[in-house]
Protein backbone atom coordinates (compact mmCIF):
# COMPACT_ATOMS: atom_id res chain seq x y z
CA UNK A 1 168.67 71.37 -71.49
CA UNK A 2 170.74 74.42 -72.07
CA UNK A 3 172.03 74.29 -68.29
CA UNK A 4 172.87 70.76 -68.53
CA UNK A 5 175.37 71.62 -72.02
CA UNK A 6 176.67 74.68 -69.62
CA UNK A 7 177.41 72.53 -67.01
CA UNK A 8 178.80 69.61 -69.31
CA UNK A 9 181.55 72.49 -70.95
CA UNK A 10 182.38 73.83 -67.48
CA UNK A 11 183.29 70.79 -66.41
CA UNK A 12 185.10 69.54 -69.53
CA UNK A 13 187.15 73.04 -69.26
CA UNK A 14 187.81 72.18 -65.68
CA UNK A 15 189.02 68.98 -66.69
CA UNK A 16 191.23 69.22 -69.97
CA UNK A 17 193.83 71.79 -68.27
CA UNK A 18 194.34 68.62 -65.41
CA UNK A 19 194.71 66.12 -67.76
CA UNK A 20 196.76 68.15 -70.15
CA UNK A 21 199.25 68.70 -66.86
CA UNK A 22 199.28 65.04 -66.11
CA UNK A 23 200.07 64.01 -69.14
CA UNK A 24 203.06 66.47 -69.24
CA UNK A 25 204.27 65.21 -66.34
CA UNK A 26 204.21 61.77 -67.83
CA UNK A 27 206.60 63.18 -70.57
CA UNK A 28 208.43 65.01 -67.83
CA UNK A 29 209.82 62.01 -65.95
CA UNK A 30 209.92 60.02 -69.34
CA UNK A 31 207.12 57.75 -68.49
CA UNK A 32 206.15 57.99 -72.44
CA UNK A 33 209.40 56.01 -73.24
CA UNK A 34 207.45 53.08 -72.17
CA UNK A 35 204.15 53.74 -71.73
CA UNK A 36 201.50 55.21 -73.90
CA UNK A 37 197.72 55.67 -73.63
CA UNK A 38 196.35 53.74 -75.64
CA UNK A 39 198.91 51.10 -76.79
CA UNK A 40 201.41 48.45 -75.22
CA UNK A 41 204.75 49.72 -75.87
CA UNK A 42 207.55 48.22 -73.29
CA UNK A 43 204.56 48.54 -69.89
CA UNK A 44 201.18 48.29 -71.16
CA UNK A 45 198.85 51.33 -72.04
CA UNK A 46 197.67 53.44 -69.10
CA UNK A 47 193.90 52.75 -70.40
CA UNK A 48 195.05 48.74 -69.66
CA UNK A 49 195.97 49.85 -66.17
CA UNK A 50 193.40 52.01 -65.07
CA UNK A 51 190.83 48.74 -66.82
CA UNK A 52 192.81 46.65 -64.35
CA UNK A 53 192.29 48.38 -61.09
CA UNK A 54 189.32 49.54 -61.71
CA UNK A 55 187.22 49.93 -58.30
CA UNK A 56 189.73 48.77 -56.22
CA UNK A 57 190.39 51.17 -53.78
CA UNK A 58 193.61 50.46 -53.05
CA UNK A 59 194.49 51.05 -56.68
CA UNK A 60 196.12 54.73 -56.03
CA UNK A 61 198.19 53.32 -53.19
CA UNK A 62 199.51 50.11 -54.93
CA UNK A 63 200.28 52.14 -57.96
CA UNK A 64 201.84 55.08 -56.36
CA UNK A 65 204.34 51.97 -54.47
CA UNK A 66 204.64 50.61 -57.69
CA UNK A 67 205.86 53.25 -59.57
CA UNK A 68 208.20 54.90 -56.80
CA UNK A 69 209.67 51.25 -56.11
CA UNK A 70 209.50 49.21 -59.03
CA UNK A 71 208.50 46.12 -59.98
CA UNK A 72 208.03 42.59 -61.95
CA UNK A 73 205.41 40.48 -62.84
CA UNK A 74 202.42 41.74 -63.00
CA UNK A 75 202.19 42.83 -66.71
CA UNK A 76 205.07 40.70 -67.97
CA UNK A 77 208.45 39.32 -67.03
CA UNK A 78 210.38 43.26 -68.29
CA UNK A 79 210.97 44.83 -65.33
CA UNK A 80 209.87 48.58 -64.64
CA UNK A 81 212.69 50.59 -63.10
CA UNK A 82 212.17 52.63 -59.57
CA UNK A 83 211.48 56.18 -60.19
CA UNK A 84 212.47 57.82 -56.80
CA UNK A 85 213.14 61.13 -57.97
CA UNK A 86 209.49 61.54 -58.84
CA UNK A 87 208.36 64.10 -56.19
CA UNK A 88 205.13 62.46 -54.39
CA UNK A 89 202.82 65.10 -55.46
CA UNK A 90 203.39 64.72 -59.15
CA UNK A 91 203.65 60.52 -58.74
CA UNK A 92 200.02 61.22 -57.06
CA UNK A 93 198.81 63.53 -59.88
CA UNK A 94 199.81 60.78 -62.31
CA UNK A 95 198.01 57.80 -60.62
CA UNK A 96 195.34 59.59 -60.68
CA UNK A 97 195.26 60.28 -64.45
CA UNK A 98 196.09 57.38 -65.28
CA UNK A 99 193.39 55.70 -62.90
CA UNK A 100 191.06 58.19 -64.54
CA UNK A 101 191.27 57.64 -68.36
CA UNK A 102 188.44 56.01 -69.85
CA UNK A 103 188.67 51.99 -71.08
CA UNK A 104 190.11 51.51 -74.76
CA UNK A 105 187.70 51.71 -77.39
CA UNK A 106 186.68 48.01 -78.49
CA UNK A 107 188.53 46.40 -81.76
């Protein structure tokens, strides 16, 4: 038992400094201004994405396109501008995050 709490903490340790990066590089590139975790501001909540395309393993792909190009209509008719100064490496790193986060905690 004690070696499966060990190995629970080691991982969560592992894991917390990643997601603490990713979502600073969310606030980097102002993704924040319309997108939060948990709640539709302007784009819907990152938990609402990563609910979306869950599985699909095209998902990182398609999002990474999305975000460097752009795009209208699948969450609404408010366009989400192109963000082609995001370096590929961090627009990677923050698919992935947001791909990652667990589904929104029922009502």
């Amino acid at each position: 038992m004690r070696i499966k709490y060990l190995s629970a903490l080691a991982l969560a340790l592992l894991i917390a400094p990643a997601a603490q990066a990713s979502e600073e590089l969310a606030k980097k590139y102002n993704c924040l201004a319309c997108h939060q975790v948990d709640k539709k501001v302007i784009g819907p909540a990152y938990q609402d994405v990563a609910a979306k395309y869950k599985g699909q393993a095209d998902a990182p792909a398609k999002l990474t396109a999305k975000v460097k190009s752009g795009g209208v209509g699948v969450w609404g008719q408010i366009p989400m501008p192109p963000n082609p100064a995001v370096p590929d490496a961090d627009l990677t790193t923050l698919v992935a995050w947001i791909l990652a986060l667990p589904p929104a905690a029922p009502k």
